[in-house]
Every structure is written in structure tokens, then in C-alpha cells.
PDB file of N, CA and C in Angstrom:
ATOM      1  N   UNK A   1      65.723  94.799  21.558  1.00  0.00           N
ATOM      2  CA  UNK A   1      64.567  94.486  22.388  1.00  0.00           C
ATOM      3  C   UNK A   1      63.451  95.475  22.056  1.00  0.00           C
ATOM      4  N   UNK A   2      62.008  95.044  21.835  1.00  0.00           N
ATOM      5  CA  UNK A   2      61.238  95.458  21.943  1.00  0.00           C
ATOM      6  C   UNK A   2      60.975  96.749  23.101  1.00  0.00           C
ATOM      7  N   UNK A   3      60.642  98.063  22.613  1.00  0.00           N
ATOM      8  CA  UNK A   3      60.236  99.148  23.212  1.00  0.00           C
ATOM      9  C   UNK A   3      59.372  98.598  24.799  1.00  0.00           C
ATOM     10  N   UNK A   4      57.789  97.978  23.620  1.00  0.00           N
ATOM     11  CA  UNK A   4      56.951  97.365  24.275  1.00  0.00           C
ATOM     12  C   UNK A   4      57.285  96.270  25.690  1.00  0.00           C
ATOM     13  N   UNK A   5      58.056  95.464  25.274  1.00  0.00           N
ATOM     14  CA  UNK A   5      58.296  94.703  26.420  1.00  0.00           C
ATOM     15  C   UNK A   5      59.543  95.169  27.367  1.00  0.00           C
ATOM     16  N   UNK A   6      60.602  96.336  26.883  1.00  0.00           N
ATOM     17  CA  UNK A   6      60.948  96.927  28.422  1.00  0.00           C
ATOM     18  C   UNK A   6      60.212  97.253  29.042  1.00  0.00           C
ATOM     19  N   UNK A   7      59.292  97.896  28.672  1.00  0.00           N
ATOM     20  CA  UNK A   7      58.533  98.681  29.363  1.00  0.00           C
ATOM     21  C   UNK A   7      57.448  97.958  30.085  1.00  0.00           C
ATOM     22  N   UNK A   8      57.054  96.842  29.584  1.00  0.00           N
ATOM     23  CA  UNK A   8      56.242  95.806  30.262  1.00  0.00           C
ATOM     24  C   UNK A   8      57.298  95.215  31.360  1.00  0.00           C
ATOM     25  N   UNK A   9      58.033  94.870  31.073  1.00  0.00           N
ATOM     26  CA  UNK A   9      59.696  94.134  32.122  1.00  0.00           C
ATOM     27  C   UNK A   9      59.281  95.081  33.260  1.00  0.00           C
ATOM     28  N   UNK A  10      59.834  96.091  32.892  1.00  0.00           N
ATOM     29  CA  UNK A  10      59.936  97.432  33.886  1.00  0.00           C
ATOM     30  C   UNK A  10      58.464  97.255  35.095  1.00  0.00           C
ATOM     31  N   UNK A  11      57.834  97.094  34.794  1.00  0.00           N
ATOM     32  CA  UNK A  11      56.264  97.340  35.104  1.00  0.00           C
ATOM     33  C   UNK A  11      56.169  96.227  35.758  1.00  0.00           C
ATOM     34  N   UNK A  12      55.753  95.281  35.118  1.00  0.00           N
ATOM     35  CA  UNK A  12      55.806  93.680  35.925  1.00  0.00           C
ATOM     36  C   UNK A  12      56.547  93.502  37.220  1.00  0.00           C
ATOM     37  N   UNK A  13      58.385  93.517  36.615  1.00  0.00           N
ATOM     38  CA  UNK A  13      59.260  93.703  37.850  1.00  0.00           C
ATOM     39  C   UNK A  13      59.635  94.297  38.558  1.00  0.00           C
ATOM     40  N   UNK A  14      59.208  95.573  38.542  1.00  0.00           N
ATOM     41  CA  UNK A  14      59.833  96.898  39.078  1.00  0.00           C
ATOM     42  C   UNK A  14      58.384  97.617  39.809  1.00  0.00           C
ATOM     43  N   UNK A  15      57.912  98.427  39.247  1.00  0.00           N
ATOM     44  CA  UNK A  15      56.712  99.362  39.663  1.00  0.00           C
ATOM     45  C   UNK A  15      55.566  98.453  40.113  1.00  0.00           C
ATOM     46  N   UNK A  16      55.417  97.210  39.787  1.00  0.00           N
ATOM     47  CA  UNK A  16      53.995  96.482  40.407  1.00  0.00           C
ATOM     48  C   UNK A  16      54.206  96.422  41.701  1.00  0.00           C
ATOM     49  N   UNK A  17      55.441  95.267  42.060  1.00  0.00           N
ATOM     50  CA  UNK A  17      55.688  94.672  43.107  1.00  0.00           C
ATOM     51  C   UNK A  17      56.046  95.686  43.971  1.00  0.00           C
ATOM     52  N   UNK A  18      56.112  97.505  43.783  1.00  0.00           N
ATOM     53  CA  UNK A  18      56.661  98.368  44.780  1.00  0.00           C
ATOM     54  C   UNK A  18      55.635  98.731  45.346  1.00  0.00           C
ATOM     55  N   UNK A  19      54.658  98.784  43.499  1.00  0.00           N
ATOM     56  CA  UNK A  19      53.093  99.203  44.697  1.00  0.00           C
ATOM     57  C   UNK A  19      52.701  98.744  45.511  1.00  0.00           C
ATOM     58  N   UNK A  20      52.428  96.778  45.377  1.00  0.00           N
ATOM     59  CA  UNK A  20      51.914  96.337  46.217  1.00  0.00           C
ATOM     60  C   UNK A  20      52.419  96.405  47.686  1.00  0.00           C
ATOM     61  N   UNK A  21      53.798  96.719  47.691  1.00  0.00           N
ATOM     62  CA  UNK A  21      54.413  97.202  48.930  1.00  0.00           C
ATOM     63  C   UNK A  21      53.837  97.833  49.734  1.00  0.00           C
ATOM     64  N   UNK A  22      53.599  99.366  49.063  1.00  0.00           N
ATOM     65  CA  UNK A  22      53.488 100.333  49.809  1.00  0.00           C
ATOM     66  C   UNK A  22      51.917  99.668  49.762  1.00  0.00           C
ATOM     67  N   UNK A  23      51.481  99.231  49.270  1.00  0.00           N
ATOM     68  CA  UNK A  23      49.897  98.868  49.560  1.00  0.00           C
ATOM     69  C   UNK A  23      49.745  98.221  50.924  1.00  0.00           C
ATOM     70  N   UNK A  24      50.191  97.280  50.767  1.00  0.00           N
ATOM     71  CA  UNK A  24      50.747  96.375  52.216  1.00  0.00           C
ATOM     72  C   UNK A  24      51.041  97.312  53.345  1.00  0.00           C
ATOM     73  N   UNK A  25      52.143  98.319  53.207  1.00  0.00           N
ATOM     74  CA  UNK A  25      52.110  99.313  54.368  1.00  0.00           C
ATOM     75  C   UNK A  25      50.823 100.094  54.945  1.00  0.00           C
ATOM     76  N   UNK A  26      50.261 100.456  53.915  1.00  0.00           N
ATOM     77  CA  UNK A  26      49.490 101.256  54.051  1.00  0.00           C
ATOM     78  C   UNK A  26      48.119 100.842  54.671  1.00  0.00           C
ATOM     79  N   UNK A  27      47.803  99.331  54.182  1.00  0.00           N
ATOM     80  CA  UNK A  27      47.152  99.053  54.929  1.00  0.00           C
ATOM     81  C   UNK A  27      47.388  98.425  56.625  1.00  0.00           C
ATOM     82  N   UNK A  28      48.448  98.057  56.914  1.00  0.00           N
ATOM     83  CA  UNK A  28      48.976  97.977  58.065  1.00  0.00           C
ATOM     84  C   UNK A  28      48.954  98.915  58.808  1.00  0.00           C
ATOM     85  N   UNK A  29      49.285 100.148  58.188  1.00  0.00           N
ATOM     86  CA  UNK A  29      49.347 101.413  59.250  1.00  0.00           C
ATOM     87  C   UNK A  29      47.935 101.911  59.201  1.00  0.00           C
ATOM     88  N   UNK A  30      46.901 101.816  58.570  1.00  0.00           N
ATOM     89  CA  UNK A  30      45.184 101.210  58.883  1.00  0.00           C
ATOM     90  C   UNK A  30      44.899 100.662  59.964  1.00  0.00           C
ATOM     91  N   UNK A  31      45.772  99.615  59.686  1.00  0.00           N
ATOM     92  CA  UNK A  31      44.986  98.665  60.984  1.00  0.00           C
ATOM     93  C   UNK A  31      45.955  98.813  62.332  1.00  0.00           C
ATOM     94  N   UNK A  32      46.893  99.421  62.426  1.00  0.00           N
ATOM     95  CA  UNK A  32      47.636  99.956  63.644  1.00  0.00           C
ATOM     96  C   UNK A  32      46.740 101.146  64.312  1.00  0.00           C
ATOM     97  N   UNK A  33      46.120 101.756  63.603  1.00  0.00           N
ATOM     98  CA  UNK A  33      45.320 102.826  63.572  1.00  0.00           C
ATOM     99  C   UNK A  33      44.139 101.979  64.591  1.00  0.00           C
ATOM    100  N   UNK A  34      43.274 101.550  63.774  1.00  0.00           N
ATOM    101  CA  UNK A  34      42.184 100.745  64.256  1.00  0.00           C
ATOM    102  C   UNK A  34      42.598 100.658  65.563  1.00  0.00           C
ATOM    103  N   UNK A  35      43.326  99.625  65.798  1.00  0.00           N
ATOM    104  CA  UNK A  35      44.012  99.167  66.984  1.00  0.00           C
ATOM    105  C   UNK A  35      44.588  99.890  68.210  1.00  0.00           C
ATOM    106  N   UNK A  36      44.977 101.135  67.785  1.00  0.00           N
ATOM    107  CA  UNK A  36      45.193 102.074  68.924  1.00  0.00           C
ATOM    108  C   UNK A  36      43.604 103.112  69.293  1.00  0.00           C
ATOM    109  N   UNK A  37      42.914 102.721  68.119  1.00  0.00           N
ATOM    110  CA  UNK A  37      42.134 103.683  68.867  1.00  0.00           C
ATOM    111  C   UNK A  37      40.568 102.333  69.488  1.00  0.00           C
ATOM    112  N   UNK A  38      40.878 101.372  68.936  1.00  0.00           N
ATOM    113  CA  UNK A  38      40.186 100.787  70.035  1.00  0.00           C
ATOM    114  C   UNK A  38      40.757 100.197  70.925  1.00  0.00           C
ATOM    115  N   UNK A  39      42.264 100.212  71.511  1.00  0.00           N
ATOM    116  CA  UNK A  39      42.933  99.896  72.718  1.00  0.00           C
ATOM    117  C   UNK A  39      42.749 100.928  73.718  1.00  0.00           C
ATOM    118  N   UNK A  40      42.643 102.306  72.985  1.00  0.00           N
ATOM    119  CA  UNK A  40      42.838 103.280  73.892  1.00  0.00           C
ATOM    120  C   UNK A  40      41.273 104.612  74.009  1.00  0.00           C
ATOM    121  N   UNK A  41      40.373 103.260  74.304  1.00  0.00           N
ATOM    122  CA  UNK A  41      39.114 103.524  74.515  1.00  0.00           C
ATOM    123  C   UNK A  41      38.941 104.771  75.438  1.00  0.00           C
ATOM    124  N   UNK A  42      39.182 104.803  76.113  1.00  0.00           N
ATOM    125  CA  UNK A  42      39.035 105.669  77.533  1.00  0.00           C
ATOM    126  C   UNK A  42      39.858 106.721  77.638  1.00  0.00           C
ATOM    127  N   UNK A  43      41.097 106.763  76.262  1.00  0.00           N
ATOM    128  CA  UNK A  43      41.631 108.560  76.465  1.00  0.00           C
ATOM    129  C   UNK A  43      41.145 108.865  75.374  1.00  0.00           C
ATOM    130  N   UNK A  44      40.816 110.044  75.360  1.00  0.00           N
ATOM    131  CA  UNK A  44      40.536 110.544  73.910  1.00  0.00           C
ATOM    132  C   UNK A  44      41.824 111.129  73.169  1.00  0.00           C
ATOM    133  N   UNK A  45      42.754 111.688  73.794  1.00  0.00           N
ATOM    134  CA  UNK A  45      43.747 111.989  73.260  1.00  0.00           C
ATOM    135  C   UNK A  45      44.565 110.926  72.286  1.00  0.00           C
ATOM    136  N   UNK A  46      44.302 109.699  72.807  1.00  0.00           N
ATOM    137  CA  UNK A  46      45.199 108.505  71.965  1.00  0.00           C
ATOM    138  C   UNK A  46      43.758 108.151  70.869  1.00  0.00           C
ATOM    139  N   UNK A  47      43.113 108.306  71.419  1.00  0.00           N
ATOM    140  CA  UNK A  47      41.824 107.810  70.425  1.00  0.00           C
ATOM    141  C   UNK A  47      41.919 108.931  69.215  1.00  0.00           C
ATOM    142  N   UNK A  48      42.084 110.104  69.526  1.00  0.00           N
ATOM    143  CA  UNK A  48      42.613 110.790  68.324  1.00  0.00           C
ATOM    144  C   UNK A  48      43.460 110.566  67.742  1.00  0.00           C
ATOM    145  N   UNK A  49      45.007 109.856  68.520  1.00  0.00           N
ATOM    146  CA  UNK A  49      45.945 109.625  67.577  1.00  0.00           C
ATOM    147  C   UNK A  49      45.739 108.634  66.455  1.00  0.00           C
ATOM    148  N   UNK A  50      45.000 107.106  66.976  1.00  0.00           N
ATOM    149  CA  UNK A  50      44.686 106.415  66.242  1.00  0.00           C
ATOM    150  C   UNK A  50      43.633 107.030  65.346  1.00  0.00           C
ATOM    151  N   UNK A  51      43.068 107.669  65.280  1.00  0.00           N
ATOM    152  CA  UNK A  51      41.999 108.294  64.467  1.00  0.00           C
ATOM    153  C   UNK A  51      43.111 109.206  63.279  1.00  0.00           C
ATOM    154  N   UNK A  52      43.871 109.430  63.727  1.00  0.00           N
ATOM    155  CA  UNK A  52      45.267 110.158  62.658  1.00  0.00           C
ATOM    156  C   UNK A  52      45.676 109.245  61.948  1.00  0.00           C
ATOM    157  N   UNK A  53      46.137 108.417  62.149  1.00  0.00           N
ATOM    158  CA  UNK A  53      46.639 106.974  61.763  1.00  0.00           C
ATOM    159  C   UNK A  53      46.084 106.148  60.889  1.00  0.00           C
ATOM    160  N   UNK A  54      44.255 106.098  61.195  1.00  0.00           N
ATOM    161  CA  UNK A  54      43.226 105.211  60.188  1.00  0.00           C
ATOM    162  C   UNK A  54      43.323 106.196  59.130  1.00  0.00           C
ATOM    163  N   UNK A  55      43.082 107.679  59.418  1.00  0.00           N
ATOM    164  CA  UNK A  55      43.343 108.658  58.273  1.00  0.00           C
ATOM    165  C   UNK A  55      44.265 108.578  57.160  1.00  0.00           C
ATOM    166  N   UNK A  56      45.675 108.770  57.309  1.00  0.00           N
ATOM    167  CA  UNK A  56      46.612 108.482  56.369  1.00  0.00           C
ATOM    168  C   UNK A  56      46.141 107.168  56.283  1.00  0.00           C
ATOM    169  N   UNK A  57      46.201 106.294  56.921  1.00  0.00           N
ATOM    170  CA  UNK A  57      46.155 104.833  56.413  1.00  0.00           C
ATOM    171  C   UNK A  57      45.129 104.791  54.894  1.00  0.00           C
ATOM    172  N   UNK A  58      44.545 105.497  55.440  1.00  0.00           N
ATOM    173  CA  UNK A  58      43.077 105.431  54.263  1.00  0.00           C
ATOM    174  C   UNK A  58      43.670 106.254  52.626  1.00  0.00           C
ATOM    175  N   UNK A  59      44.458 107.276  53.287  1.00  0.00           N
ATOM    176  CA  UNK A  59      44.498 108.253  51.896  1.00  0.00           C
ATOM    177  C   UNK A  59      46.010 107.263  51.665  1.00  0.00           C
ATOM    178  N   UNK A  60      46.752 106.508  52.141  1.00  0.00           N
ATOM    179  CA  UNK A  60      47.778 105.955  51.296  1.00  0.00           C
ATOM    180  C   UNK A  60      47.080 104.975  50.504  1.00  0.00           C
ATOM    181  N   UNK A  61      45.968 104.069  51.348  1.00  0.00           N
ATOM    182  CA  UNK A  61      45.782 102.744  50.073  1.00  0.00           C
ATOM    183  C   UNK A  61      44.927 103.721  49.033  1.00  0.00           C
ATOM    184  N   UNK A  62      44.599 104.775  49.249  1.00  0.00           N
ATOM    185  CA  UNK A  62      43.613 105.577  47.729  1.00  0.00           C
ATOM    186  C   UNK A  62      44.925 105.855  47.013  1.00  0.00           C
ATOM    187  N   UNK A  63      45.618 106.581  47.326  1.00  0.00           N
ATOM    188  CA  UNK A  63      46.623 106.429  46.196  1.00  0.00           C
ATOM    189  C   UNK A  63      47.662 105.448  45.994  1.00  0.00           C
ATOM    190  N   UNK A  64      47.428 104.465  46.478  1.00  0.00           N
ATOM    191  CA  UNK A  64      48.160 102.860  46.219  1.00  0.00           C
ATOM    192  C   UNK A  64      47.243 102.424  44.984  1.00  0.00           C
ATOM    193  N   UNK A  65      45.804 102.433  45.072  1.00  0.00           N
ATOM    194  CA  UNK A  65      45.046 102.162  44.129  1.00  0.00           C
ATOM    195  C   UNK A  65      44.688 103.118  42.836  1.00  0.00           C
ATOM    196  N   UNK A  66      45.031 103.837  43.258  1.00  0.00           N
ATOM    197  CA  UNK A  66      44.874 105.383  42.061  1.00  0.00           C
ATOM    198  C   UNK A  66      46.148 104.851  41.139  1.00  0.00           C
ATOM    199  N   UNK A  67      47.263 104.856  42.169  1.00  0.00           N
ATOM    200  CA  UNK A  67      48.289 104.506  40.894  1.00  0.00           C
ATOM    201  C   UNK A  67      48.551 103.457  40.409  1.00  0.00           C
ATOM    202  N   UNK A  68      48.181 102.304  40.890  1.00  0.00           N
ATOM    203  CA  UNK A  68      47.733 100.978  39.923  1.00  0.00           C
ATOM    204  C   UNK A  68      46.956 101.136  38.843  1.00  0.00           C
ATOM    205  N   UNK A  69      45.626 102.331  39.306  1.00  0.00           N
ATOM    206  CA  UNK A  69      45.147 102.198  38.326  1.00  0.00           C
ATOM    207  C   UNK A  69      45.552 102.826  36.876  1.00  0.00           C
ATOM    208  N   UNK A  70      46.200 104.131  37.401  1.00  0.00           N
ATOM    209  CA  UNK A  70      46.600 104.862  36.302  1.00  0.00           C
ATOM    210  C   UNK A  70      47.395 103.937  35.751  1.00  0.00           C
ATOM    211  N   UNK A  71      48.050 103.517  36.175  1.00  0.00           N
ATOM    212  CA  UNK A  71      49.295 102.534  35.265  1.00  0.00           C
ATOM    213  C   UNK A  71      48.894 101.652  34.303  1.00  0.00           C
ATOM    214  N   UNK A  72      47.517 101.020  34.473  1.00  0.00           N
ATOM    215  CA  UNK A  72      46.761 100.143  33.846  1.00  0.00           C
ATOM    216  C   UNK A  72      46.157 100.797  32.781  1.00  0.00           C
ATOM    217  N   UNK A  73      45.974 101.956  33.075  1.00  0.00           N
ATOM    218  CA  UNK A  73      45.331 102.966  31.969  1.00  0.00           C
ATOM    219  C   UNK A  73      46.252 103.593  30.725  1.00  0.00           C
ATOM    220  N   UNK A  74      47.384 103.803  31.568  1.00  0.00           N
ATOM    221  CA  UNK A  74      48.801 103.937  30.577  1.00  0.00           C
ATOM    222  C   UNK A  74      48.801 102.618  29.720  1.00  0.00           C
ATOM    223  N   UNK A  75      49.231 100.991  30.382  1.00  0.00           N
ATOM    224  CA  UNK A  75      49.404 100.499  29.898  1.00  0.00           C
ATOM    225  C   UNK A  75      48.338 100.217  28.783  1.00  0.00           C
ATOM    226  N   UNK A  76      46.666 100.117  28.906  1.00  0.00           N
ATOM    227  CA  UNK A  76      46.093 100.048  27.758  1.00  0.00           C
ATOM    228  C   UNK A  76      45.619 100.710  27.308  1.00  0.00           C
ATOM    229  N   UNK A  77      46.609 102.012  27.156  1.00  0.00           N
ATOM    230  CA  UNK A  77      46.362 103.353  26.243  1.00  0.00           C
ATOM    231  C   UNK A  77      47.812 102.752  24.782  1.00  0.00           C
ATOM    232  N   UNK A  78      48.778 102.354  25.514  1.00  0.00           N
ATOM    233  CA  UNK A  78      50.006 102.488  24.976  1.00  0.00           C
ATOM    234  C   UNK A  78      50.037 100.814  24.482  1.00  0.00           C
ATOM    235  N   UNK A  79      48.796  99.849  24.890  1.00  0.00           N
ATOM    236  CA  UNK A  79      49.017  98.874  24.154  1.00  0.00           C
ATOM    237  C   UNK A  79      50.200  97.695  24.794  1.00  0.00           C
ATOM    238  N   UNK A  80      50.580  97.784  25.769  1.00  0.00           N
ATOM    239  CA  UNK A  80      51.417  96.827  26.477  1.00  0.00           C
ATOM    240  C   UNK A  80      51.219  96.095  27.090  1.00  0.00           C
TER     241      UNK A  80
END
């Protein structure tokens, strides 16, 4: 078997579909975020929590997308 196409196999079936996972999480726990801090208008204490929450939410989909991208950059560095 081709070098090239394990490594495409690998990628396609394996590492894409995990990112988009955690992409999916990440934006969920975004919008859980959102959601607690405009449910919980009137404490500020929960309005901070959700304000914790949109936070990570935000820095997981940047590196959900950082590492898609790098991967894309691997792949058309390396030609696959």
C-alpha cells in the first residue's frame, strides 16, 4: 500500500471525523454558555459562570479550527 494513501485513510477516517467532533462539542458548550448567561440575567455570579463557558467554548472551536487547518497544511505540504 501506498505510504500516501495510509496516510490519507488515516486522515479521512480517523483524525477528520474526531475533529469535527470535538468541533461539535465545542461549539455546544458555546452555546450552553450563551444560554446560562442569558437565563441567568439577574445574578451576576451565574452570569459569570456562563461568561466562563462562552470562553472555553470560544478557545476550543479556535483550536478545532487551527488543527484542521494545520492538517491541511501538512497534507498539501506532503502532497496527499
Amino acid at each position: 500500500m501506498d505510504p500516501n494513501q495510509l496516510l490519507r485513510n488515516i486522515l479521512d477516517n480517523i483524525v477528520n471525523p474526531v475533529i469535527s467532533l470535538m468541533l461539535a462539542v465545542a461549539v455546544l458548550y458555546f452555546l450552553w454558555g450563551v444560554f446560562e448567561f442569558v437565563r441567568n440575567a439577574e445574578s451576576s455570579e451565574e452570569r459569570k459562570k456562563g461568561g466562563i463557558h462562552m470562553l472555553w467554548g470560544a478557545i476550543g472551536l479556535f483550536i478545532m479550527i487551527a488543527a484542521y487547518g494545520i492538517l491541511n497544511l501538512i497534507k498539501g505540504t506532503l502532497g496527499v
